[in-house]
Protein backbone atom coordinates (compact mmCIF):
# COMPACT_ATOMS: atom_id res chain seq x y z
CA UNK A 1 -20.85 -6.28 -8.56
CA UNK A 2 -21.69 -4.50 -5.46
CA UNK A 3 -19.55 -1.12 -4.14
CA UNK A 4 -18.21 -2.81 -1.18
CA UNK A 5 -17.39 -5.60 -3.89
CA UNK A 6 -15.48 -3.32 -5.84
CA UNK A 7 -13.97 -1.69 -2.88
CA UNK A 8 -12.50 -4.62 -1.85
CA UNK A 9 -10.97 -5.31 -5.05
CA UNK A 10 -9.83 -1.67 -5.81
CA UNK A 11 -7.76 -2.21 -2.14
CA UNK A 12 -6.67 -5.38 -2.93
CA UNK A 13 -5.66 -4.56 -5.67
CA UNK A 14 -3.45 -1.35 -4.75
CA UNK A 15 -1.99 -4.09 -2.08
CA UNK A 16 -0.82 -6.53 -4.54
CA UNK A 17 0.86 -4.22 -7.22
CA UNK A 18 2.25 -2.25 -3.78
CA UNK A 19 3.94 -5.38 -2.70
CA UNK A 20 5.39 -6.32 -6.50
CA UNK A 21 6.72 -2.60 -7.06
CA UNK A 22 8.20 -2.38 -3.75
CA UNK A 23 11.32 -4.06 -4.70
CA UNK A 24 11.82 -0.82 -6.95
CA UNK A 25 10.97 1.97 -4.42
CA UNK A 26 14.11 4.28 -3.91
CA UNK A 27 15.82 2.30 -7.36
CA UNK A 28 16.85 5.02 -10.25
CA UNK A 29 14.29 5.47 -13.35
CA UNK A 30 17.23 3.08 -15.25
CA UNK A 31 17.42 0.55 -12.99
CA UNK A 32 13.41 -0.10 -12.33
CA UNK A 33 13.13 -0.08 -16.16
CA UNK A 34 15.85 -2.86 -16.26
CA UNK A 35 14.06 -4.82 -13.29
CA UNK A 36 10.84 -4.04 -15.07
CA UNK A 37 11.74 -5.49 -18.46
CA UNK A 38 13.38 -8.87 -17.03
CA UNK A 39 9.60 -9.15 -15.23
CA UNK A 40 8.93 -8.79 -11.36
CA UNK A 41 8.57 -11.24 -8.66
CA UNK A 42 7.56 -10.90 -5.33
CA UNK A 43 11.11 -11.28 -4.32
CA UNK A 44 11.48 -8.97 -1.80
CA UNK A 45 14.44 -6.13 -1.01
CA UNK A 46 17.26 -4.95 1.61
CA UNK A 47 14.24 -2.90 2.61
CA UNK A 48 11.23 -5.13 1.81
CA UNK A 49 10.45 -8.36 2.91
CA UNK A 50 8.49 -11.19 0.27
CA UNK A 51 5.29 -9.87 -0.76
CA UNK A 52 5.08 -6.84 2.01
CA UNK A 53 3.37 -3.66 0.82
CA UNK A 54 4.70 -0.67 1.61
CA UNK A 55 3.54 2.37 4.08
CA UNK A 56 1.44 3.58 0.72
CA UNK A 57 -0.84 0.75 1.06
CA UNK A 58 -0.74 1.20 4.95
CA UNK A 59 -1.61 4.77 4.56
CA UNK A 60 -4.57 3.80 2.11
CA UNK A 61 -6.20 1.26 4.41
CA UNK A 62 -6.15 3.42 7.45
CA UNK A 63 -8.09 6.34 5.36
CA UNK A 64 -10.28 3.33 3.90
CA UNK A 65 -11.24 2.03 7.64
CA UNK A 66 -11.71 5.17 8.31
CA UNK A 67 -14.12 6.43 5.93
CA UNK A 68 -16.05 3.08 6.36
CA UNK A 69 -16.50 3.54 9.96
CA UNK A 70 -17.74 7.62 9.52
CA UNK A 71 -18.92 7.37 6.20
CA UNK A 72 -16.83 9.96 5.14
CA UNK A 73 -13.68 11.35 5.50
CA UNK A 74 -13.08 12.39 9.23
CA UNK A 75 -9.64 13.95 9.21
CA UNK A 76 -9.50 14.05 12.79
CA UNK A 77 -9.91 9.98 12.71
CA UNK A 78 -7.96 9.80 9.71
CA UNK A 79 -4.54 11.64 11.75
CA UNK A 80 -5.39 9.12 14.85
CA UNK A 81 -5.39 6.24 12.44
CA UNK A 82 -1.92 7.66 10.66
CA UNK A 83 -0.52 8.69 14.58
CA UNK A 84 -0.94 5.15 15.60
CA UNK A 85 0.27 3.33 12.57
CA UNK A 86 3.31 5.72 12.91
CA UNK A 87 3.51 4.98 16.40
CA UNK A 88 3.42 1.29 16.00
CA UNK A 89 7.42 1.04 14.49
CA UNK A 90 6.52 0.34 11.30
């Protein structure tokens, strides 16, 4: 498997299990452990809707595009990218 193969995946990946836990973010250690054990679905929240990753997974693929356009990580790019994602009402 190739490295932008597995980069893909690894991103997918961190979307998918983003978008399953984020029925939990901002739930006490009890009650996630509760939610956990009767098995997650991509339900959706008050906050969340079905299947919606969170602004962790936003945050992730704005550093990824990033460092695929430069190559590396270009923090000045990397704010820009974060700026306008934050400006953008998320």
């Amino acid at each position: 498997m190739s490295f932008p193969e597995r980069a893909t995946g690894a991103m997918l990946g961190l979307a998918v299990g983003d978008a399953l836990g984020a029925l939990l973010e901002f739930s006490s250690p009890a009650e996630a452990r509760t939610r956990c054990e009767a098995g997650l679905e991509m339900t959706g929240s008050s906050i969340w809707e079905s299947g919606e990753w969170t602004d962790d997974t936003a945050m992730a693929l704005a550093l990824a595009e990033s460092i695929a356009e430069h190559g590396l990580i270009d923090l000045d790019g990397v704010a820009r990218r974060y700026a306008a994602w934050a400006a953008g009402g998320p």
